[in-house]
N, C-alpha and C. Protein backbone atom coordinates (compact mmCIF):
# COMPACT_ATOMS: atom_id res chain seq x y z
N UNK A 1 0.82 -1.20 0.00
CA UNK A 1 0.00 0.00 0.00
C UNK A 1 0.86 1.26 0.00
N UNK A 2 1.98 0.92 0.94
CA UNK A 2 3.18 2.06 0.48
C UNK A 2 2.99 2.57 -1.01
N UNK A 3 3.19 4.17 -1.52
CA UNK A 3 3.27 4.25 -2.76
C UNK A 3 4.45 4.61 -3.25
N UNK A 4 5.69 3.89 -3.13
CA UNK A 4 6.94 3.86 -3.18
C UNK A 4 7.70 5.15 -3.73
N UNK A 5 7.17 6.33 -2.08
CA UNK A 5 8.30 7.10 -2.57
C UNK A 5 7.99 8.23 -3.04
N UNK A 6 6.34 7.93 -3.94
CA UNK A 6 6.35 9.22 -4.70
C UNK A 6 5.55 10.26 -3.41
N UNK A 7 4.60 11.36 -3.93
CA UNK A 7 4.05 12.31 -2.90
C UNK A 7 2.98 12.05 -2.44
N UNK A 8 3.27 11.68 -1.19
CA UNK A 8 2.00 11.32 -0.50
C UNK A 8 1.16 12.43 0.25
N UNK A 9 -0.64 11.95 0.25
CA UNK A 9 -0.79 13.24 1.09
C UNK A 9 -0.78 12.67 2.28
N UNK A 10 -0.95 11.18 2.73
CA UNK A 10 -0.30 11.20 4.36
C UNK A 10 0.91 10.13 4.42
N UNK A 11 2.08 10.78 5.81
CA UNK A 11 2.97 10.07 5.72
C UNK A 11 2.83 9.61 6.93
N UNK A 12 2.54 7.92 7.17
CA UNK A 12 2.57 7.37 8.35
C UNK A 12 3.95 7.07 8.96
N UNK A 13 4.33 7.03 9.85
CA UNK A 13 5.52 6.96 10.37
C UNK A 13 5.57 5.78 11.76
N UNK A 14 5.39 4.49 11.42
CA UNK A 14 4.92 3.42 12.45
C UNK A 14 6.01 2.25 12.38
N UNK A 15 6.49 1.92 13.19
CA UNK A 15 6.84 0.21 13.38
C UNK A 15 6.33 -0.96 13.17
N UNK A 16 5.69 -0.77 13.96
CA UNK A 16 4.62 -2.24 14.57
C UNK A 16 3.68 -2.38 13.01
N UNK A 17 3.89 -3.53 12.00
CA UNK A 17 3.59 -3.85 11.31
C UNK A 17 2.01 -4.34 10.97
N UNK A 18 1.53 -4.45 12.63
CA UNK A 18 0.46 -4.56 12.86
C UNK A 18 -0.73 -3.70 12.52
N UNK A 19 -0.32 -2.44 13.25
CA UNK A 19 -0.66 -1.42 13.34
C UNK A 19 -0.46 -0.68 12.06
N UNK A 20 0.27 -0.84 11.42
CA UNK A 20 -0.03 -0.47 9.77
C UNK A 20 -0.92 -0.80 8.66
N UNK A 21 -0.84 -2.52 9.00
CA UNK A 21 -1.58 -3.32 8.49
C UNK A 21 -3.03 -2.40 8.67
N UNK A 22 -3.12 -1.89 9.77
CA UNK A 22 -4.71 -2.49 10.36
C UNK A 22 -4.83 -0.69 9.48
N UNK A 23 -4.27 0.13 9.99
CA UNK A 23 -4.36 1.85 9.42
C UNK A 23 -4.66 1.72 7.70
N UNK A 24 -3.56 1.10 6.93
CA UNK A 24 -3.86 1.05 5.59
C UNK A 24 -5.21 0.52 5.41
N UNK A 25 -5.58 -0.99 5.75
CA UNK A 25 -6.64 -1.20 5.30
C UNK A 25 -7.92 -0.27 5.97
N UNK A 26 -7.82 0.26 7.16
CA UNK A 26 -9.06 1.44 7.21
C UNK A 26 -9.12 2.42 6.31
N UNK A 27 -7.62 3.41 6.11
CA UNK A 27 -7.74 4.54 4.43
C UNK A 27 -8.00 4.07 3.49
N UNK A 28 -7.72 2.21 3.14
CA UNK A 28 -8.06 1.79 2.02
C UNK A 28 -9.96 1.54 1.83
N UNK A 29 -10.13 1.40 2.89
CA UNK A 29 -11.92 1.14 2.87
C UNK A 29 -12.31 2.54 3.08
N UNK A 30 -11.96 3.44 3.18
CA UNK A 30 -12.34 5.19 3.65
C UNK A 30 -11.89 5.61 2.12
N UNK A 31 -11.57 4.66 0.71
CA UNK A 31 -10.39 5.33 -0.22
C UNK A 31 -9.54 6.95 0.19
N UNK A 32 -9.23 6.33 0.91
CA UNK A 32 -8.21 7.30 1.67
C UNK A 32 -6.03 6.77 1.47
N UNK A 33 -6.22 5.80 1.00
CA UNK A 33 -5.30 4.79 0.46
C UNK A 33 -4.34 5.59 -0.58
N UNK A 34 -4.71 6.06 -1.40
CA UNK A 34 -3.82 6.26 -2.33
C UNK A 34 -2.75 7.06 -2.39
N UNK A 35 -2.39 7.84 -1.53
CA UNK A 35 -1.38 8.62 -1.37
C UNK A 35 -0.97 8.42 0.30
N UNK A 36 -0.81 7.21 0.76
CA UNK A 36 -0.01 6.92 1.68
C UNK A 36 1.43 6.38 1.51
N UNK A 37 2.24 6.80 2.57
CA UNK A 37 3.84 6.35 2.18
C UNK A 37 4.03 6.14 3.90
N UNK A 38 4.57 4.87 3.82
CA UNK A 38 4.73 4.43 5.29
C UNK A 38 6.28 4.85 5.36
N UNK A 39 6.67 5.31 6.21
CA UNK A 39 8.27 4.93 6.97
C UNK A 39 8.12 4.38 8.29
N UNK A 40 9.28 3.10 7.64
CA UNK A 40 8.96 2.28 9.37
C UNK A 40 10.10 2.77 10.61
N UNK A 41 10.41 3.62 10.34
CA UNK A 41 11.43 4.38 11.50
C UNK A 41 11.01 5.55 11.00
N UNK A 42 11.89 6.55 12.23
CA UNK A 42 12.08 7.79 12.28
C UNK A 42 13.38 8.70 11.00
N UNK A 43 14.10 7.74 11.09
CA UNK A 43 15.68 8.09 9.84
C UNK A 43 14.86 8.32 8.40
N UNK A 44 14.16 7.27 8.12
CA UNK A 44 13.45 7.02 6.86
C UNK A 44 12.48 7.98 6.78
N UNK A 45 11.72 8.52 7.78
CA UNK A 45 10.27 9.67 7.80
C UNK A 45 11.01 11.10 7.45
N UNK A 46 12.15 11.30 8.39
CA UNK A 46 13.00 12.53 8.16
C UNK A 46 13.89 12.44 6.16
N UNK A 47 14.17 11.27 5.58
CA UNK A 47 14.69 10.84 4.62
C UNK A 47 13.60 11.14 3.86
N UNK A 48 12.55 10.94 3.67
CA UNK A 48 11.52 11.09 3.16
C UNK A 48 10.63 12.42 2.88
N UNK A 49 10.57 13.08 3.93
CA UNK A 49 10.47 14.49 4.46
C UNK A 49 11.47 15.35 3.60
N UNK A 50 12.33 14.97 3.68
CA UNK A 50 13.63 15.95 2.98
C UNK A 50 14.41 15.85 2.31
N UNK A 51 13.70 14.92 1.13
CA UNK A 51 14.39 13.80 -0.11
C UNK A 51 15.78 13.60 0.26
N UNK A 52 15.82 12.45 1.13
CA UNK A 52 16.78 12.33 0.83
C UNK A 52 17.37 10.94 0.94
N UNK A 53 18.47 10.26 1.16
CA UNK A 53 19.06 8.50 1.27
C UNK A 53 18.20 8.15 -0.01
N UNK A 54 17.39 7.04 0.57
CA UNK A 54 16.65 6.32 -0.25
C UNK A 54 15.28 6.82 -1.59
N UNK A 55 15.58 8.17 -0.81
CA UNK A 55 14.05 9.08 -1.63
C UNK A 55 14.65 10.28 -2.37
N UNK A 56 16.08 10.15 -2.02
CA UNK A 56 16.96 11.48 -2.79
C UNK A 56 16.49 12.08 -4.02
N UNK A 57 15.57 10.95 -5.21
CA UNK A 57 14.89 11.83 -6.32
C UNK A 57 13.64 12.55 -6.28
N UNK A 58 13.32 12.36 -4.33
CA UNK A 58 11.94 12.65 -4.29
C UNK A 58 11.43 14.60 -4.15
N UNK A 59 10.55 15.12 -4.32
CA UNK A 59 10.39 16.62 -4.47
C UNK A 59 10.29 16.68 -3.01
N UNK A 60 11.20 17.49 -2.02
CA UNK A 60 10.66 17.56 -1.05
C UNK A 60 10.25 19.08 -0.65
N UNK A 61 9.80 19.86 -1.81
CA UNK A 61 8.95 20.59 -1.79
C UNK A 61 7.08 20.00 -1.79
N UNK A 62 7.30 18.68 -2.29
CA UNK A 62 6.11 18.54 -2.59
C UNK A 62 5.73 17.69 -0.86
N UNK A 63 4.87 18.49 0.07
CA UNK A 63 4.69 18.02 1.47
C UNK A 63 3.51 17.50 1.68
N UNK A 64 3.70 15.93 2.52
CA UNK A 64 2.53 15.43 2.84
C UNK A 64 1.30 16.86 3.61
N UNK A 65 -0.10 16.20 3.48
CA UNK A 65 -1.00 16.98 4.26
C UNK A 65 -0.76 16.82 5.77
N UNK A 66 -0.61 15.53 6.41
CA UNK A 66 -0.74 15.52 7.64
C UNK A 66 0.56 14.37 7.73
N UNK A 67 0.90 14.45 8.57
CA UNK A 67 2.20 13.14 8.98
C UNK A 67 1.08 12.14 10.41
N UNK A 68 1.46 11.31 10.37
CA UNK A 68 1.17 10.39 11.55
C UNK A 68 2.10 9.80 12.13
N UNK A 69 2.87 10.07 13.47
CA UNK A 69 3.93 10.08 13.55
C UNK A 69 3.82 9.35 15.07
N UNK A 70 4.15 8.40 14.77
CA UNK A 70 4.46 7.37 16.55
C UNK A 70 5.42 8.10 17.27
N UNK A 71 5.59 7.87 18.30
CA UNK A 71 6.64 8.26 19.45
C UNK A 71 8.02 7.19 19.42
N UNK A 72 7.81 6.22 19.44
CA UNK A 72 8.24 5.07 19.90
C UNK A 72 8.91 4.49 18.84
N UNK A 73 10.01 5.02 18.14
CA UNK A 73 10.68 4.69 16.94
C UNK A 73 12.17 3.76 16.93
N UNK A 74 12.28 2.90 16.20
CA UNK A 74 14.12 2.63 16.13
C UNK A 74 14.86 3.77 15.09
N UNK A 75 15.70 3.75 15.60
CA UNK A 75 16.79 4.92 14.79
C UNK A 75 16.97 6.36 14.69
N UNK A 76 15.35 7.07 14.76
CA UNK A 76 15.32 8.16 15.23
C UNK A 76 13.97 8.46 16.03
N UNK A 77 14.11 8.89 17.13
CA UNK A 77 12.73 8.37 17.81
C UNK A 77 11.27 9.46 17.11
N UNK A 78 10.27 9.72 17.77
CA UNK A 78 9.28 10.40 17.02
C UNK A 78 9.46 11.79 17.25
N UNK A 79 9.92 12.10 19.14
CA UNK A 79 10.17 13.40 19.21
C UNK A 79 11.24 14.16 18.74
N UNK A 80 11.90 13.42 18.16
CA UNK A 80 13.36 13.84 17.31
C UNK A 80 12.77 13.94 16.14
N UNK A 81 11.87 13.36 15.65
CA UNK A 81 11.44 13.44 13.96
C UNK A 81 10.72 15.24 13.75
N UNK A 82 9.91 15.06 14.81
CA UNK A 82 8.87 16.32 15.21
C UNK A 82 9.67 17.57 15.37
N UNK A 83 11.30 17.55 16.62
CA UNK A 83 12.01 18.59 16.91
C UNK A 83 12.51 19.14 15.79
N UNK A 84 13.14 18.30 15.15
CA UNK A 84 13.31 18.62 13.27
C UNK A 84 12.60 19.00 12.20
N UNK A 85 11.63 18.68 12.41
CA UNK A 85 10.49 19.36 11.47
C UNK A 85 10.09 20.46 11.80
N UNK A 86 10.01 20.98 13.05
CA UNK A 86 9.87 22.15 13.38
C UNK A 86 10.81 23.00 13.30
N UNK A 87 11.90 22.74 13.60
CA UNK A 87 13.31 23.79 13.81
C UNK A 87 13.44 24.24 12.28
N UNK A 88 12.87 23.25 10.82
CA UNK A 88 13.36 23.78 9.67
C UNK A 88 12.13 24.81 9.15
N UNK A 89 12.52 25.97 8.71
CA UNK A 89 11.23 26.79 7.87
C UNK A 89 10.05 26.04 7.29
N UNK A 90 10.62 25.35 6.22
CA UNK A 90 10.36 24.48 5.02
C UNK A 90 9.49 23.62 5.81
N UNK A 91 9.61 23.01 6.58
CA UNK A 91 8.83 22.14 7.39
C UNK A 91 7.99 22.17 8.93
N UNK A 92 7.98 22.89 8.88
CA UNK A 92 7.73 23.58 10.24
C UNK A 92 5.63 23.95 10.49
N UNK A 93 5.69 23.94 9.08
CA UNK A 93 3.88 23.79 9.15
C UNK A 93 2.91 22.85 8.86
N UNK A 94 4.53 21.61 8.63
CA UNK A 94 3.13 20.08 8.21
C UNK A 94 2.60 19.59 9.45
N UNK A 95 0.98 19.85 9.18
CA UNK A 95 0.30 18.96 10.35
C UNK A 95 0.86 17.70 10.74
N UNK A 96 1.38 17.69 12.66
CA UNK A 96 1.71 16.73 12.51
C UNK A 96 1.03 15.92 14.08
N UNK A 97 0.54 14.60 13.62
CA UNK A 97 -0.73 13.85 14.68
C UNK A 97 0.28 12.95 15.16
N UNK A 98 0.78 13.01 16.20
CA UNK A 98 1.05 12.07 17.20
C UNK A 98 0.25 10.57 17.61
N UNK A 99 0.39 9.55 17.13
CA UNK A 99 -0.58 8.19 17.19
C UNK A 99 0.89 6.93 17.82
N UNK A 100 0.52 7.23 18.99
CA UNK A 100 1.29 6.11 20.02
C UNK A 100 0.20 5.41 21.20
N UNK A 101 0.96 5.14 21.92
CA UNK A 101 0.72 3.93 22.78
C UNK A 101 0.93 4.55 23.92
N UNK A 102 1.75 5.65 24.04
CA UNK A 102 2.36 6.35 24.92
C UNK A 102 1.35 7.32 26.09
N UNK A 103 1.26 6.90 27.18
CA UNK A 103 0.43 7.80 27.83
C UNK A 103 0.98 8.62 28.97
N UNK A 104 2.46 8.44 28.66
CA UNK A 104 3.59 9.53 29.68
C UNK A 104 3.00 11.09 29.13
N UNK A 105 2.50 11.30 30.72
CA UNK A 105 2.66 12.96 30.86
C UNK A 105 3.52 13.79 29.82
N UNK A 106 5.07 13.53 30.44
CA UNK A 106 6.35 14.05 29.98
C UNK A 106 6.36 13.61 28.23
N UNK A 107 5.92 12.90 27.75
CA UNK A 107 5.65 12.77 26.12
C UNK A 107 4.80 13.33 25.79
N UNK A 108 3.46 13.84 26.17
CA UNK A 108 2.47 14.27 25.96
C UNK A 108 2.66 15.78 26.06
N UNK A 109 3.42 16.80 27.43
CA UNK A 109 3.49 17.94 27.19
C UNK A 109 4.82 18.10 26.41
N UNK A 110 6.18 17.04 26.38
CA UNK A 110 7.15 17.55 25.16
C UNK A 110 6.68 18.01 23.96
N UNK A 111 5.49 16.69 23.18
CA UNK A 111 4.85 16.75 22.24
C UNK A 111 4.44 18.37 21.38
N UNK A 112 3.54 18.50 22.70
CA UNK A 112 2.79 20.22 22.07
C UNK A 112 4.17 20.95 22.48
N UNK A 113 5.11 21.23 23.15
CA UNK A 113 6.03 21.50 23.44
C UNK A 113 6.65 22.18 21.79
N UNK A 114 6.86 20.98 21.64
CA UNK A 114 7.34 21.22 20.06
C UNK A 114 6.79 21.18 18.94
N UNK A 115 5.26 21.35 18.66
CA UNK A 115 4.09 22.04 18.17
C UNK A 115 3.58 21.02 17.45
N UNK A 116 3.48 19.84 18.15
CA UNK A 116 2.29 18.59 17.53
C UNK A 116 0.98 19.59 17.73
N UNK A 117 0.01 18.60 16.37
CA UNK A 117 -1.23 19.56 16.62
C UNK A 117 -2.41 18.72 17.40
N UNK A 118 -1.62 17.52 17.12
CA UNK A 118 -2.72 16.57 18.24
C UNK A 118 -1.93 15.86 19.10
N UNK A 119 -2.26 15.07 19.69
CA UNK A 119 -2.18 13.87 20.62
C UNK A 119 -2.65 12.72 20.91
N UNK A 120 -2.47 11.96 20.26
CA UNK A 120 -3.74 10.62 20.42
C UNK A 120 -3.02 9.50 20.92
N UNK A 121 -3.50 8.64 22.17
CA UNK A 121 -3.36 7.45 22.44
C UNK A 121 -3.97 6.18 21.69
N UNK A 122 -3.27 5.12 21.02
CA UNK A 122 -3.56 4.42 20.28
C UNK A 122 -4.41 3.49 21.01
N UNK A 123 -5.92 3.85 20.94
CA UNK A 123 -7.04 3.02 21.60
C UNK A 123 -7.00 0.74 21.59
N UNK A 124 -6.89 0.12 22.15
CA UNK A 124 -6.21 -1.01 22.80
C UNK A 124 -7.08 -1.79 21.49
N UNK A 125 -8.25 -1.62 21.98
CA UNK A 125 -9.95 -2.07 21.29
C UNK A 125 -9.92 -2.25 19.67
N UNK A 126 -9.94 -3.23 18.65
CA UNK A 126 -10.09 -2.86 17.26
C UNK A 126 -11.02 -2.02 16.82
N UNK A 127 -12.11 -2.28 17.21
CA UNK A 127 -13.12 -1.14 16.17
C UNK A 127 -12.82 0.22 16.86
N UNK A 128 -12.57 0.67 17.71
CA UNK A 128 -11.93 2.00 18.63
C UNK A 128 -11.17 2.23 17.68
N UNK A 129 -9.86 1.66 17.81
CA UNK A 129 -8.84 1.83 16.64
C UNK A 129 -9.07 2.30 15.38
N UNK A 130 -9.83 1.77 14.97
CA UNK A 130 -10.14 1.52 13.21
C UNK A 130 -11.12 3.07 13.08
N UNK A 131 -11.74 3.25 14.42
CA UNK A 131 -12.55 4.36 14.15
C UNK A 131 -12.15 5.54 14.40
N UNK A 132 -10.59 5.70 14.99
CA UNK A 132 -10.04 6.79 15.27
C UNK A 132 -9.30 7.18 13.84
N UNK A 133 -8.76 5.72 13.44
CA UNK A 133 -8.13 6.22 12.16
C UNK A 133 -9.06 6.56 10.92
N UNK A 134 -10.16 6.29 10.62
CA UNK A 134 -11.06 6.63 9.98
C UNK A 134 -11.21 7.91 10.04
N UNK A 135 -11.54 8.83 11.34
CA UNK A 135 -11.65 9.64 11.46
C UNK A 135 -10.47 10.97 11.39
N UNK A 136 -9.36 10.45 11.81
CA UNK A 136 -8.07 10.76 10.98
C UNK A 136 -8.11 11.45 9.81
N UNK A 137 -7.77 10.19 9.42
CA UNK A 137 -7.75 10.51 7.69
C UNK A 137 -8.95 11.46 7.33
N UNK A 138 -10.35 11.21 7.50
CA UNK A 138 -11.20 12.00 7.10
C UNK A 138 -11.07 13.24 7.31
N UNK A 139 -10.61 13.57 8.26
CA UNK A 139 -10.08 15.42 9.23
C UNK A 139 -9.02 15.61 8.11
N UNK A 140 -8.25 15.15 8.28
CA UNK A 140 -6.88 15.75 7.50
C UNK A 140 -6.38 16.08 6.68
N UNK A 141 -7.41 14.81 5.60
CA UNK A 141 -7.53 14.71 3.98
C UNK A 141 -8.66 16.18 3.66
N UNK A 142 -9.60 15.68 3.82
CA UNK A 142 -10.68 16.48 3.41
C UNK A 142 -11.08 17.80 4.77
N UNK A 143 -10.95 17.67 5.39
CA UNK A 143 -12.08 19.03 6.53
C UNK A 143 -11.08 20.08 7.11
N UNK A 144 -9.77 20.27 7.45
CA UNK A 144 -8.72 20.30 7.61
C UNK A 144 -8.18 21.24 6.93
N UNK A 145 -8.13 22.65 6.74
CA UNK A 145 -7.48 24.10 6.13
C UNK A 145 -6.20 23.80 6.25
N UNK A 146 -4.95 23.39 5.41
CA UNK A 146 -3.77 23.76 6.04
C UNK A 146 -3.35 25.19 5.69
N UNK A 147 -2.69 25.84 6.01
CA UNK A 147 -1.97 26.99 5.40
C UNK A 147 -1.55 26.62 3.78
N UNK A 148 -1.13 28.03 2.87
CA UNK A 148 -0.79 28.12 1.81
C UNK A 148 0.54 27.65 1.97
N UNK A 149 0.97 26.52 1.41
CA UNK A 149 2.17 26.49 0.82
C UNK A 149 2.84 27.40 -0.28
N UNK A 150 4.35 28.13 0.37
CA UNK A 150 4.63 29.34 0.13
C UNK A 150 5.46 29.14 -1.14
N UNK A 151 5.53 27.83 -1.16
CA UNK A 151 6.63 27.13 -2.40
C UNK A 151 5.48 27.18 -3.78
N UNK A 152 3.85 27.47 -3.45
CA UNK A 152 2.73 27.32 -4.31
C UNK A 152 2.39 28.31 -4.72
N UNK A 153 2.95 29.51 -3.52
CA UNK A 153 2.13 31.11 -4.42
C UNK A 153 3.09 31.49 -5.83
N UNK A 154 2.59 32.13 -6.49
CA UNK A 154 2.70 32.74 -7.69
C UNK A 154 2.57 34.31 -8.03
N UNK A 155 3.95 34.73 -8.63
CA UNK A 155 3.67 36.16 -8.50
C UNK A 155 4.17 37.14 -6.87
């Protein structure tokens, strides 16, 4: 379901293979599917984000709508993915939804700290689950104003 690379409008950023599994096939029944690009670490989301390693031919002017971004990463963790996205201009205004497991205080106020726009605990329950990400995607894709991308105005 990955779309290898090219521009996605959401970039999930998850491990647990499970939990991907289960997210794709909800955007895929929401057709919300087609412009997803998974990175299963944090190295690869930031690589991806900012064409570069493996995605080096990719536009990284061209920016997902919303990122979905776990906490709980190998290689670069989530709040390192987030501290970086914020610190750069260029990146600093992609919506970005926090979807962990994580119910530490101290993760939760770092989070907005460094200007997540949500916070969500990854509900235990399948249909909970399935209905948060449904609702996700539906907010982010479609209902969801982002700002003008400044790389888009003209003139």
């Amino acid at each position: 379901m990955s779309n290898g690379g090219k521009n996605a409008d959401i970039l999930l950023v998850e491990d647990n293979p499970n939990d991907v599994e289960l997210i794709l096939h909800v955007f895929q029944w929401c057709n919300l599917s087609d412009k997803v690009q998974v990175a299963w670490n944090g190295e690869e989301a930031l690589d991806y984000i900012f064409g570069k390693g493996s995605f080096s031919g990719r536009d990284p002017k061209a920016r997902p709508k919303v990122i979905l971004l776990d906490l709980k990463l190998p290689k670069v963790d989530g709040l390192e993915v987030l501290r970086s996205l914020r610190r750069n201009p260029e990146t600093r205004t992609i919506p970005v939804v926090v979807l962990t497991s994580s119910r530490e205080e101290r993760d939760i106020i770092e989070s907005y700290d460094l200007g997540v726009n949500s916070y969500i605990v990854k509900p235990v329950q399948f249909d909970e689950f399935a209905n948060v990400i449904r609702e996700l995607g539906l907010y982010w894709k479609t209902i969801n104003q982002p700002p003008v991308d400044p790389a888009d105005k003209t003139g």
